[in-house]
PDB file of N, CA and C in Angstrom:
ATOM      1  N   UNK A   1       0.840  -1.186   0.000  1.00  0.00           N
ATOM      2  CA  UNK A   1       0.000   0.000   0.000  1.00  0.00           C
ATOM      3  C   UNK A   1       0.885   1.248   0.000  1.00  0.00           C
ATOM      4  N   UNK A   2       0.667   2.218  -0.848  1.00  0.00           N
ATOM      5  CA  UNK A   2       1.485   3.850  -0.987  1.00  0.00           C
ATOM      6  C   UNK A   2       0.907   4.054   0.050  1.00  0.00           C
ATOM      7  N   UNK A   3       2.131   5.086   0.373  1.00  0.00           N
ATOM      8  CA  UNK A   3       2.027   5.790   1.667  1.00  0.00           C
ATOM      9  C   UNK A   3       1.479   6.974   0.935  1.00  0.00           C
ATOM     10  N   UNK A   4       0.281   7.488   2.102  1.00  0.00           N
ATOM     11  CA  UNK A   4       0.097   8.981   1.737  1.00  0.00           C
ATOM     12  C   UNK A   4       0.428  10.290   1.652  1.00  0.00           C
ATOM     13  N   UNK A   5       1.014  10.811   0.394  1.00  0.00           N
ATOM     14  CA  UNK A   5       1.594  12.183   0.497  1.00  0.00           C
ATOM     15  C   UNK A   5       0.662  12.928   1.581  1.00  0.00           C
ATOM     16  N   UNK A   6       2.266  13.694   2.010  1.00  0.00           N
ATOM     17  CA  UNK A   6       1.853  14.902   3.053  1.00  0.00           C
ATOM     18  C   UNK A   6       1.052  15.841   2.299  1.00  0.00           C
ATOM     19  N   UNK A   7       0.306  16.707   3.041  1.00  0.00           N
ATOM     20  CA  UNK A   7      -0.262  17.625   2.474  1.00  0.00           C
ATOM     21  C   UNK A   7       0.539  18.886   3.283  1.00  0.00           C
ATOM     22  N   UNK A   8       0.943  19.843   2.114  1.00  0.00           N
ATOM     23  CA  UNK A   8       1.398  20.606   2.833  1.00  0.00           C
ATOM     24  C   UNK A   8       0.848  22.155   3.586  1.00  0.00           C
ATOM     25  N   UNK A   9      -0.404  21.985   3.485  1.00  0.00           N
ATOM     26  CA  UNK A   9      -0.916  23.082   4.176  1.00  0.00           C
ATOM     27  C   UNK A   9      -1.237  22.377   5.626  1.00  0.00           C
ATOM     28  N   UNK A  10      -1.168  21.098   6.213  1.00  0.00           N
ATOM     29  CA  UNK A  10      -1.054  20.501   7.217  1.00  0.00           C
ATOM     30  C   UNK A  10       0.409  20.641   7.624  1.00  0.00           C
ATOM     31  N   UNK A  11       0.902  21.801   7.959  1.00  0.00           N
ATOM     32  CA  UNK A  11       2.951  21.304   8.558  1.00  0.00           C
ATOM     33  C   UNK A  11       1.983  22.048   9.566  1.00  0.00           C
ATOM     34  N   UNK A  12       3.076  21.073  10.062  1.00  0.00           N
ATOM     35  CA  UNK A  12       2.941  21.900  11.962  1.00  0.00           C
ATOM     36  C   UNK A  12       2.980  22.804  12.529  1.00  0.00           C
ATOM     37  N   UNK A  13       2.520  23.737  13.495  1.00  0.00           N
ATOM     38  CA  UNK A  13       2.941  25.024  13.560  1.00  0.00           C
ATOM     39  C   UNK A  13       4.699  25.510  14.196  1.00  0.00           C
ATOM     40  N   UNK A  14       5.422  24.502  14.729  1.00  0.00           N
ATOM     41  CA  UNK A  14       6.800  24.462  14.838  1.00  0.00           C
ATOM     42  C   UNK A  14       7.675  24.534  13.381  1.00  0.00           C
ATOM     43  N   UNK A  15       6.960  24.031  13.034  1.00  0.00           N
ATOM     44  CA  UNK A  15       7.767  23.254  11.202  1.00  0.00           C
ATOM     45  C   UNK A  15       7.507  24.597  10.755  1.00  0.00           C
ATOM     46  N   UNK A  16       6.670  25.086  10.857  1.00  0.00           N
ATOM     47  CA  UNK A  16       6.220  26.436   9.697  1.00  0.00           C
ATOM     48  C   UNK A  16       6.660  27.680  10.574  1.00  0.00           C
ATOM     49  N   UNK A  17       6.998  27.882  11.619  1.00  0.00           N
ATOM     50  CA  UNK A  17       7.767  28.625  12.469  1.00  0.00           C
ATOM     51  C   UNK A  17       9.177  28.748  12.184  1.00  0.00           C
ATOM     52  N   UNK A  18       9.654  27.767  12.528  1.00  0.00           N
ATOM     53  CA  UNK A  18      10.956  27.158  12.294  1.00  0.00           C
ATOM     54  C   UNK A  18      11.471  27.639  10.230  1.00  0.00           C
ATOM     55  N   UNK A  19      10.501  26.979   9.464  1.00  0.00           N
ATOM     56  CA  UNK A  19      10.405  27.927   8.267  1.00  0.00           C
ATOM     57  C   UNK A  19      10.994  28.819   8.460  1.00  0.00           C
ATOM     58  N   UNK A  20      10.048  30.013   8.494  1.00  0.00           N
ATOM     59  CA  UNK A  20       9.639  31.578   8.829  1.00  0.00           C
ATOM     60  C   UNK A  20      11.610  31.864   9.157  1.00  0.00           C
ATOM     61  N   UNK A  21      11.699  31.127  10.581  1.00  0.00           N
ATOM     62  CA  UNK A  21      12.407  31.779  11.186  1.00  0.00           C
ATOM     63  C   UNK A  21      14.204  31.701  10.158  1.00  0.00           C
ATOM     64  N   UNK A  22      14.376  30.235  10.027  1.00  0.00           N
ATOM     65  CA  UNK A  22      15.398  30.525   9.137  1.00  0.00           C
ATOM     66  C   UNK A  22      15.614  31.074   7.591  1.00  0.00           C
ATOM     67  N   UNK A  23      14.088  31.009   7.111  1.00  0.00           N
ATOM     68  CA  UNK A  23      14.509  31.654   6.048  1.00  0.00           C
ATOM     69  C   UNK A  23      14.737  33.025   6.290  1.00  0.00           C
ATOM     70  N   UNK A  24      13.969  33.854   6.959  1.00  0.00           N
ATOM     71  CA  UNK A  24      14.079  35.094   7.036  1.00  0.00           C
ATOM     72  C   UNK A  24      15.454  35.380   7.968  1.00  0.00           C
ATOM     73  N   UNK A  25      15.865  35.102   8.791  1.00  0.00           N
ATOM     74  CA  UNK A  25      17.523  34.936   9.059  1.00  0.00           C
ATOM     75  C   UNK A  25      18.424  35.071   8.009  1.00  0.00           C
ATOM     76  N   UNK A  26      18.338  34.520   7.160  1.00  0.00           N
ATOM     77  CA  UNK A  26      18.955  34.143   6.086  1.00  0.00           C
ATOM     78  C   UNK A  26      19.337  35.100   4.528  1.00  0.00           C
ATOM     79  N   UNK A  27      17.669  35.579   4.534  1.00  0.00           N
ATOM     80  CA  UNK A  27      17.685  36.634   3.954  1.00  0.00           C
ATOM     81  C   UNK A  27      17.969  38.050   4.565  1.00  0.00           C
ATOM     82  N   UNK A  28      17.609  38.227   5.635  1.00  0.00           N
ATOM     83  CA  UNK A  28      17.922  39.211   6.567  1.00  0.00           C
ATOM     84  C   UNK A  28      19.824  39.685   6.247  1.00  0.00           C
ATOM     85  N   UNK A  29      20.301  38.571   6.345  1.00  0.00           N
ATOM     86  CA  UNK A  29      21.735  38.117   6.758  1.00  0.00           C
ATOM     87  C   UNK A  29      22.896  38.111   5.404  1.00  0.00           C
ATOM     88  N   UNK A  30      21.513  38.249   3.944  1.00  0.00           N
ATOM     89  CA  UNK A  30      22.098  37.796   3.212  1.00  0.00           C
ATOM     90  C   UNK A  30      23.157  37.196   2.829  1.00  0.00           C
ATOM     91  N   UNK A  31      22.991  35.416   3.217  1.00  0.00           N
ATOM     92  CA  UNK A  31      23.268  34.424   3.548  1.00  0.00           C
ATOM     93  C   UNK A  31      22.651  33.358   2.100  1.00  0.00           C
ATOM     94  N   UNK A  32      23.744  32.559   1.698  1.00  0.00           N
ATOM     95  CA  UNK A  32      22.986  31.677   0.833  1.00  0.00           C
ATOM     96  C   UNK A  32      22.416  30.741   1.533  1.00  0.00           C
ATOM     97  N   UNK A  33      21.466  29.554   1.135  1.00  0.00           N
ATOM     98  CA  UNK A  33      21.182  28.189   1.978  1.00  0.00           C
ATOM     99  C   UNK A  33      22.476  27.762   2.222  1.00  0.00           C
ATOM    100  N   UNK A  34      23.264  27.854   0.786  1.00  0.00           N
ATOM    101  CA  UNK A  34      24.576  26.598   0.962  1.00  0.00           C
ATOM    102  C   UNK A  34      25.492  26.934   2.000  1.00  0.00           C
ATOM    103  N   UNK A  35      25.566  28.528   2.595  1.00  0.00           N
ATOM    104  CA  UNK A  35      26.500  28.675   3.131  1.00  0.00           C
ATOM    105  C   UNK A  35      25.719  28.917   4.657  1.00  0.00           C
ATOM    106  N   UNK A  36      24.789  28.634   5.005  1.00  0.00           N
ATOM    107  CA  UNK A  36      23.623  28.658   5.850  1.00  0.00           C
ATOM    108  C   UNK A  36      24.426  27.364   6.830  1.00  0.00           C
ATOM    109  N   UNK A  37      24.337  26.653   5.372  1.00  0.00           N
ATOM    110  CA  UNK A  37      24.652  25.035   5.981  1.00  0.00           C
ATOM    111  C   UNK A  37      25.755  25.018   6.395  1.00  0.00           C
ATOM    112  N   UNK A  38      26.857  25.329   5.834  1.00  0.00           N
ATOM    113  CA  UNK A  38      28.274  24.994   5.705  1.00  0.00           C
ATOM    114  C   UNK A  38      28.612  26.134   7.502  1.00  0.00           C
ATOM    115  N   UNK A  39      28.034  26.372   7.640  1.00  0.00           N
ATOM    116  CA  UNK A  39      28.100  27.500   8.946  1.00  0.00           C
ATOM    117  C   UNK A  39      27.539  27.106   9.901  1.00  0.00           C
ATOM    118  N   UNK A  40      26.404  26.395   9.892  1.00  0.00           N
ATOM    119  CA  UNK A  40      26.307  25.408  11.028  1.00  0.00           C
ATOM    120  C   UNK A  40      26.313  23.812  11.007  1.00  0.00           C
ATOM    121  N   UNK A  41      26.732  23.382   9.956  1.00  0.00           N
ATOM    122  CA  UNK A  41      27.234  22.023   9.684  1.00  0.00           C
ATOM    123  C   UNK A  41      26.288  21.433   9.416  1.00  0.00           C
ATOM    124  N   UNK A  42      25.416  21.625   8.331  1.00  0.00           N
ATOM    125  CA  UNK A  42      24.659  20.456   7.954  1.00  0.00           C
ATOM    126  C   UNK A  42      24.349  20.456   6.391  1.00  0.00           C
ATOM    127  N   UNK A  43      23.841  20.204   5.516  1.00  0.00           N
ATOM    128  CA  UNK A  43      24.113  20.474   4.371  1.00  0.00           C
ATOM    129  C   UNK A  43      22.851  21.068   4.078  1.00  0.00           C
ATOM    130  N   UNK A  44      22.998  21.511   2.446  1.00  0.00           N
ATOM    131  CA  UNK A  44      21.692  22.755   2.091  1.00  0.00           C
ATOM    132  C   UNK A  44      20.495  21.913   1.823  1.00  0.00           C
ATOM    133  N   UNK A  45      20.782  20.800   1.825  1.00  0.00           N
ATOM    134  CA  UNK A  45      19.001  20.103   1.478  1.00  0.00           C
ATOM    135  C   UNK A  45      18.372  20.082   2.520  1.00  0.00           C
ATOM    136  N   UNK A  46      19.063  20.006   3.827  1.00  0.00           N
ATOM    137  CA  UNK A  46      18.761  20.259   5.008  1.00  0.00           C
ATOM    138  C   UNK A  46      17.761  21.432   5.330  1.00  0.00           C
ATOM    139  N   UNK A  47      18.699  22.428   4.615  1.00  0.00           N
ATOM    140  CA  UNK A  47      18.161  23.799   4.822  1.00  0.00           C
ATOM    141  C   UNK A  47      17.123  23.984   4.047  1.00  0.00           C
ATOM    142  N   UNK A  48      17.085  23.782   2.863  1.00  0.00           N
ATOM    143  CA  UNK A  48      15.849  23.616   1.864  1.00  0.00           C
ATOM    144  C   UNK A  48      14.567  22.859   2.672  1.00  0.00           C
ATOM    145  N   UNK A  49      14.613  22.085   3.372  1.00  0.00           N
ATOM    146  CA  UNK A  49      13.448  21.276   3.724  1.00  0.00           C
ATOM    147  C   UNK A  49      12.957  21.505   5.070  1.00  0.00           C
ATOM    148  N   UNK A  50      13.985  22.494   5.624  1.00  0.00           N
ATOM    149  CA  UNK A  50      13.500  23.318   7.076  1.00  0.00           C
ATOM    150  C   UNK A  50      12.715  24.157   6.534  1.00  0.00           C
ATOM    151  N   UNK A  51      13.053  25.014   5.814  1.00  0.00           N
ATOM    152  CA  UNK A  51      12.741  26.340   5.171  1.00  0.00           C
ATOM    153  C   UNK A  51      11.177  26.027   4.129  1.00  0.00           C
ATOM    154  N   UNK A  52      11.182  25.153   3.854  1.00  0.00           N
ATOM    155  CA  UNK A  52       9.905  24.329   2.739  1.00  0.00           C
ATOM    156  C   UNK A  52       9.103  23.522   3.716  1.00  0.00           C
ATOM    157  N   UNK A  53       9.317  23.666   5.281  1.00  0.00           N
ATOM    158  CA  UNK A  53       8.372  23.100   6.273  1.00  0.00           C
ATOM    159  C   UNK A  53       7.907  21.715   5.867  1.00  0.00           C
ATOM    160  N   UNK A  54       9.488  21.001   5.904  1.00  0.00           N
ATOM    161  CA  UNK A  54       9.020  19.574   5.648  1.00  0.00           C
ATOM    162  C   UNK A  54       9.862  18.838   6.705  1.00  0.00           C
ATOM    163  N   UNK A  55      10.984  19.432   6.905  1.00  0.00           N
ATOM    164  CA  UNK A  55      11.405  18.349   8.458  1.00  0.00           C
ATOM    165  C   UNK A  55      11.087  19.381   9.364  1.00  0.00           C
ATOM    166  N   UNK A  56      11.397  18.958  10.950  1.00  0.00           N
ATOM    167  CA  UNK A  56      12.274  19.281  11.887  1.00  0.00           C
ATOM    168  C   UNK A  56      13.057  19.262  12.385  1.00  0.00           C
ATOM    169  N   UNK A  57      14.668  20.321  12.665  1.00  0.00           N
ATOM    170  CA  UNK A  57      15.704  20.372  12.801  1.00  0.00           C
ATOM    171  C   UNK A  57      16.174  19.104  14.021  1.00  0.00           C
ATOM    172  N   UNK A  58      17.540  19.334  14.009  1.00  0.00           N
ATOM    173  CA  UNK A  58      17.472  17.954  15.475  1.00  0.00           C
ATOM    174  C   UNK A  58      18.053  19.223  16.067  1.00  0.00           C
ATOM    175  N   UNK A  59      18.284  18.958  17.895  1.00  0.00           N
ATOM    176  CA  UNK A  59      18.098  19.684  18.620  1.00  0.00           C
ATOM    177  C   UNK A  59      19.696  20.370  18.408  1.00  0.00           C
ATOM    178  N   UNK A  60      20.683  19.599  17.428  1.00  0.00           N
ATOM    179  CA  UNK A  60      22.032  20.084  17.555  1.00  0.00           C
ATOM    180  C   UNK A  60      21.995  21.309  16.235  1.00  0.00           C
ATOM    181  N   UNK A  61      21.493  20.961  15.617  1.00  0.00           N
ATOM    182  CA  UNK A  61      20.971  21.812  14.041  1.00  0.00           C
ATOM    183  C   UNK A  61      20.917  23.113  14.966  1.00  0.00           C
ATOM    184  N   UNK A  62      19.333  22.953  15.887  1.00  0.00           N
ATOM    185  CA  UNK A  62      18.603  24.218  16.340  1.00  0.00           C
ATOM    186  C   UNK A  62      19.500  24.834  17.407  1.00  0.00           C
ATOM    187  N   UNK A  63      20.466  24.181  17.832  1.00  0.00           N
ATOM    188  CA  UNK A  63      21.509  24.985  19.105  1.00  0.00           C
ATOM    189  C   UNK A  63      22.495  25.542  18.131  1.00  0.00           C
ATOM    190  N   UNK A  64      23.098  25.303  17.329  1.00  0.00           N
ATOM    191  CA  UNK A  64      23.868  25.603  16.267  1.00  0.00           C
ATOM    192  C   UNK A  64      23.310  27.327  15.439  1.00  0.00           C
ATOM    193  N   UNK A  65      22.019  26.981  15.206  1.00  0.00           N
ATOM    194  CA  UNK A  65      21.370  27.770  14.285  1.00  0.00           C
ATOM    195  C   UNK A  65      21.670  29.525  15.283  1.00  0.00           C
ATOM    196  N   UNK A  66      21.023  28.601  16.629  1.00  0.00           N
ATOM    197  CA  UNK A  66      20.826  29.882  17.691  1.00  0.00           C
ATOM    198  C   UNK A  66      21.897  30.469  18.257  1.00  0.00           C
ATOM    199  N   UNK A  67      23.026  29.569  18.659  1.00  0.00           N
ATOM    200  CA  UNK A  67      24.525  30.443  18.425  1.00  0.00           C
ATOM    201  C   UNK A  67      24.479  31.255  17.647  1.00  0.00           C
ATOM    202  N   UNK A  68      24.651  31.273  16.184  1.00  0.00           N
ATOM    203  CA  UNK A  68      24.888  31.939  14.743  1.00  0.00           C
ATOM    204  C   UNK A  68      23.716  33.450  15.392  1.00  0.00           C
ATOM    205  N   UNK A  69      23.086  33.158  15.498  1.00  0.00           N
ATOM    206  CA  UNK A  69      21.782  34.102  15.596  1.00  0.00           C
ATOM    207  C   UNK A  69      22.501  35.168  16.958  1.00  0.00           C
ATOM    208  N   UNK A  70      22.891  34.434  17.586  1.00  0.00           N
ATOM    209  CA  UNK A  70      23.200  35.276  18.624  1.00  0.00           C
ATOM    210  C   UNK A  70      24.528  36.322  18.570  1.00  0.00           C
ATOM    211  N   UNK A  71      25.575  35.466  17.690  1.00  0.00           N
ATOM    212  CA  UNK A  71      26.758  36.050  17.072  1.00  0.00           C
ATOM    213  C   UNK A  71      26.374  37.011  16.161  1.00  0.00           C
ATOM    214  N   UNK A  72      26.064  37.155  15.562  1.00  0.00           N
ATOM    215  CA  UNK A  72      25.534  38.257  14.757  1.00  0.00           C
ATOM    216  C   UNK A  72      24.653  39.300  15.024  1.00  0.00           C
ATOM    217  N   UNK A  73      23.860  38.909  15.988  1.00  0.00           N
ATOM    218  CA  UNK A  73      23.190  40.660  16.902  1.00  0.00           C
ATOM    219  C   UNK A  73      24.222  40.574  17.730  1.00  0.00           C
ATOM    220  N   UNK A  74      25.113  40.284  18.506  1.00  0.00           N
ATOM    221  CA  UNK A  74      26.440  40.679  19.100  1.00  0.00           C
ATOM    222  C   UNK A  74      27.326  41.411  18.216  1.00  0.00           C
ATOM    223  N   UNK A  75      27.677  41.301  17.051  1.00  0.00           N
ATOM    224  CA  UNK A  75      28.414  41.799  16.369  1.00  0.00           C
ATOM    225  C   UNK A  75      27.370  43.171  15.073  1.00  0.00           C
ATOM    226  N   UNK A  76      25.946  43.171  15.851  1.00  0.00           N
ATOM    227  CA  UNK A  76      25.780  43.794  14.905  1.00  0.00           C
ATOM    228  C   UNK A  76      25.141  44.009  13.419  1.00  0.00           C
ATOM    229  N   UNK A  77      25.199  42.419  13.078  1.00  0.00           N
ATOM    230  CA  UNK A  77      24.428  41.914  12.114  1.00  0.00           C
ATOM    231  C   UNK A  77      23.257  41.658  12.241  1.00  0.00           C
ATOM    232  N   UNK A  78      22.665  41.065  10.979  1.00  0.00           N
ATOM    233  CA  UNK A  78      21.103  40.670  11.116  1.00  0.00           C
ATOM    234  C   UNK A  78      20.186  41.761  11.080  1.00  0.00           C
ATOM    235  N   UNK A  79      20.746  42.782  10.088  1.00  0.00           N
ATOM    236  CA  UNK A  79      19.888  44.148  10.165  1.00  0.00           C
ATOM    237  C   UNK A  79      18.552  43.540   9.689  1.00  0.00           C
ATOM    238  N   UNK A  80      17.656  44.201  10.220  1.00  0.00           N
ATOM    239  CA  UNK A  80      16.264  44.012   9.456  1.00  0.00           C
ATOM    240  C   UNK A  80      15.840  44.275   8.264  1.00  0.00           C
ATOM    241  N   UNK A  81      14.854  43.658   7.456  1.00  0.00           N
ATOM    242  CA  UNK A  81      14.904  44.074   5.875  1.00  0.00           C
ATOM    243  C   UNK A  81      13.806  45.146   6.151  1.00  0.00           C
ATOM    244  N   UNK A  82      12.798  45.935   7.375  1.00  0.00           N
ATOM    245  CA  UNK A  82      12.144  46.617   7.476  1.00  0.00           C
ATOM    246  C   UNK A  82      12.569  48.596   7.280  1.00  0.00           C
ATOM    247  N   UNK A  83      11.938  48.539   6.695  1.00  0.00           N
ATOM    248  CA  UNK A  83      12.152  50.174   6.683  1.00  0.00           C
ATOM    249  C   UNK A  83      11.702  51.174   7.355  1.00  0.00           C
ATOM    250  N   UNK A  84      12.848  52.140   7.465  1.00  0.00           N
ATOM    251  CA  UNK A  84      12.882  52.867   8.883  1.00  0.00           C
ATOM    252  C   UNK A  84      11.834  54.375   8.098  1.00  0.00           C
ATOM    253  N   UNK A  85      11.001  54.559   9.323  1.00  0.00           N
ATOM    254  CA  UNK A  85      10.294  55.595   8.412  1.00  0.00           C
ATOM    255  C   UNK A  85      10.907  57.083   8.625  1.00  0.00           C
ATOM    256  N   UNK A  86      10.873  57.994   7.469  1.00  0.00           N
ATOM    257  CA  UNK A  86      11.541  59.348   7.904  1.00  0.00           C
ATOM    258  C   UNK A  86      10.868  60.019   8.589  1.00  0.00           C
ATOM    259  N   UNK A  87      12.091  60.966   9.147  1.00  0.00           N
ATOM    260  CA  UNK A  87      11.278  61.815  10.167  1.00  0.00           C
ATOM    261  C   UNK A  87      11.017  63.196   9.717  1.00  0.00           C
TER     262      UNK A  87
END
């Protein structure tokens, strides 16, 4: 018996969080996937399928991810892609 494709408007609300959160990191950071990966050690299909809310990270991925996150508002990075309104 086939197994039943996922549907993907059913991802989880972690999975689709988790999404959200690294892609927009990423772009924020302007950051490729590949080098996304290569920066916290896992490879870009990885990142592709976090980001496309089809896995969930393992807990070393997500401690990894959140270092990076933290190094970079320490240093400054991670500007927002939001625009500042004039005064």
């Amino acid at each position: 018996m086939a197994r039943p494709k996922r549907d993907n408007t059913s991802v989880e609300p972690e999975m689709r969080r988790l999404a959200v959160e690294f892609s927009q990191f990423r772009q924020d950071n302007n950051l490729s996937q590949k080098l996304l990966a290569e920066v916290i050690g896992i490879s870009r299909r990885t990142i592709q399928s976090v980001e496309a809310g089809r896995i969930l990270p393992h807990k070393q991925t997500l401690d990894a991810f959140e270092k990076l996150k933290l190094k970079y508002a320490a240093e400054g990075k991670g500007g927002s892609r939001k625009k500042k309104k004039a005064a």
